[in-house]
Protein backbone atom coordinates (compact mmCIF):
# COMPACT_ATOMS: atom_id res chain seq x y z
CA UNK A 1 41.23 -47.01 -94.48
CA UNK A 2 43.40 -44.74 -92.39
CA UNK A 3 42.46 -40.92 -90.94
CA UNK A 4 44.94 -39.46 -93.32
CA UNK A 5 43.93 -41.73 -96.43
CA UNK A 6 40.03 -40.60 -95.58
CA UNK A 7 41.22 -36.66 -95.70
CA UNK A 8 43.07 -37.56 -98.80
CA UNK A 9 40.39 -39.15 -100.50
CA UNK A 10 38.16 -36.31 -99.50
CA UNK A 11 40.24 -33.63 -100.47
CA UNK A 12 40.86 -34.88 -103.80
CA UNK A 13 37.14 -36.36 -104.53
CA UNK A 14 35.63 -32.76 -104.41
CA UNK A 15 37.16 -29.47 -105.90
CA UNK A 16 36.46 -27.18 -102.80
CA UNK A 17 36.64 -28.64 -99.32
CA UNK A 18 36.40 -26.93 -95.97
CA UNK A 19 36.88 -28.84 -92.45
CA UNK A 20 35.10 -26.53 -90.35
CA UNK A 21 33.63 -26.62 -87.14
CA UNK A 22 29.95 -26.89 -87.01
CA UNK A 23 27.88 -26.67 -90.68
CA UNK A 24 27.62 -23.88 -93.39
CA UNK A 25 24.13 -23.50 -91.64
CA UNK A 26 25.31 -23.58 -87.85
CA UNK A 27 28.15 -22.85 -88.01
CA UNK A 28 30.20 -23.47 -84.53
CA UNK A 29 32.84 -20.79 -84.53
CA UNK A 30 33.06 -17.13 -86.17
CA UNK A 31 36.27 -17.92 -88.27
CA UNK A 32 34.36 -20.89 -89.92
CA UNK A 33 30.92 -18.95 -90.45
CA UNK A 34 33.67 -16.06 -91.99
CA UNK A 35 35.15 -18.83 -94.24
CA UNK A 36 31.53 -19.79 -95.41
CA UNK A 37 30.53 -16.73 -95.78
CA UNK A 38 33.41 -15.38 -98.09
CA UNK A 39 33.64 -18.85 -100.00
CA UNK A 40 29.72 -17.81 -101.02
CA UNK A 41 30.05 -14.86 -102.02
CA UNK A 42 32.98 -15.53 -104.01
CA UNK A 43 30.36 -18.14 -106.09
CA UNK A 44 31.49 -21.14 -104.46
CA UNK A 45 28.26 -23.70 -105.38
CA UNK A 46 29.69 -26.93 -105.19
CA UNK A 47 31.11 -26.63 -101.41
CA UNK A 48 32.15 -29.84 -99.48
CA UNK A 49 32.32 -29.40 -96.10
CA UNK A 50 33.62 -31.62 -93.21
CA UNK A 51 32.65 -30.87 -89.55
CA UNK A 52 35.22 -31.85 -87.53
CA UNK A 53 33.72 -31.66 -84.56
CA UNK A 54 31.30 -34.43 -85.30
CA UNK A 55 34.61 -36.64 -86.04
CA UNK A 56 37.30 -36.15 -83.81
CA UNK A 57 39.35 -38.38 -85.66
CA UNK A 58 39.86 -35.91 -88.13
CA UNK A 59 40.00 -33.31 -85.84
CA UNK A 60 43.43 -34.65 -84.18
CA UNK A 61 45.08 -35.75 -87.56
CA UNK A 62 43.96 -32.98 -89.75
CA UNK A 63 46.31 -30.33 -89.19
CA UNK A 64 49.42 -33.08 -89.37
CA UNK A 65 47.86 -34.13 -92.89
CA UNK A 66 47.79 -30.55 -93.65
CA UNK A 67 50.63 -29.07 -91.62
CA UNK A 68 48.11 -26.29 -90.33
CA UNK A 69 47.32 -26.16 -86.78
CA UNK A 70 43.85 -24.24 -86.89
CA UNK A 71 40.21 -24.44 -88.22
CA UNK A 72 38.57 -24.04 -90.78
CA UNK A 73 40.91 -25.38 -93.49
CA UNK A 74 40.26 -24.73 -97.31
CA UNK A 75 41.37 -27.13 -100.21
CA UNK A 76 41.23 -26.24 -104.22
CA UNK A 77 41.65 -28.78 -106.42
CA UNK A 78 43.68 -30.43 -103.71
CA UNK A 79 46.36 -28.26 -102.12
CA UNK A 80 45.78 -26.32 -98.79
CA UNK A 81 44.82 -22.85 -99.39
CA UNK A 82 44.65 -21.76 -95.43
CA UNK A 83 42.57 -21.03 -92.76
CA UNK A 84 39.80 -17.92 -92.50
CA UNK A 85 42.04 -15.18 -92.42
CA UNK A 86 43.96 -16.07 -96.15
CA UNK A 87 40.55 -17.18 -96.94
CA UNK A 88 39.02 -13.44 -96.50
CA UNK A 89 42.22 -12.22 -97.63
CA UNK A 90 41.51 -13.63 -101.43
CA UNK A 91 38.15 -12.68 -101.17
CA UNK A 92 39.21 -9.14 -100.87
CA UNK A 93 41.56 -9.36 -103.64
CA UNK A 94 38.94 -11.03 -105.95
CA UNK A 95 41.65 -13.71 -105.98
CA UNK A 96 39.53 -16.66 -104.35
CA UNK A 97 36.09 -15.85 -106.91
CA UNK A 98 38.85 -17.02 -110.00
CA UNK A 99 39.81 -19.67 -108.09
CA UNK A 100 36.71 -20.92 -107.78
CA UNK A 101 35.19 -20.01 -110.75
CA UNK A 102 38.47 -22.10 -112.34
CA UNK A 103 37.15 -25.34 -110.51
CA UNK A 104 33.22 -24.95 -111.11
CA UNK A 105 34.87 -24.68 -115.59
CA UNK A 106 36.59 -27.77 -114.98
C-alpha cells in the first residue's frame, strides 16, 4: 500500500482525524495542542489522531494528499477541514461542536 492510499484509508476509516505533531497527551507543537484542545471541547469523543512525526512518510506526502502545507490537519467524514486556526475559528462559531456532533449521530 502506498503513503497516499494509507492517508486515504485513514481518513475515510474514522469520522474525525487529526495528523498532528506529537499526541493529544504531549502534544509537540502549540497549534496541535490548540487543535486538540478545541476539537474537545467541541465534544469530539471518538478522535483519531496520527502523529506525524513518528512517521515521516506521512509527514512529506501529507500536505500533497491534502493540498495543505501545515500541521495539524483536520478531516470530517473525509474532506479537509484545515489546520488550527479554521479549526478554532469553528469552535468559536459553535460551527465545529455540529459538525461533530453530526458524525458521533451517524
Amino acid at each position: 500500500m502506498s503513503v497516499m492510499e494509507r492517508i486515504q484509508a485513514e481518513v475515510e476509516s474514522h469520522p474525525i482525524v487529526l495528523f498532528m505533531k506529537g499526541t493529544p497527551q504531549f502534544p509537540m507543537c502549540g497549534f496541535s495542542s490548540r487543535a486538540v484542545q478545541a476539537l474537545k471541547a467541541a465534544g469530539a469523543t471518538e478522535l483519531h489522531t496520527i502523529n506525524v512525526l513518528e512517521d515521516p512518510e506521512i509527514r512529506a506526502n501529507l500536505p500533497r494528499y491534502s493540498n495543505w502545507p501545515t500541521f495539524p490537519q483536520l478531516f470530517i467524514n473525509g474532506e479537509l477541514i484545515g489546520g488550527c486556526d479554521i479549526t478554532l475559528e469553528l469552535f468559536e462559531s459553535g460551527e465545529l461542536a455540529r459538525m461533530i456532533s453530526e458524525t458521533q449521530r451517524q
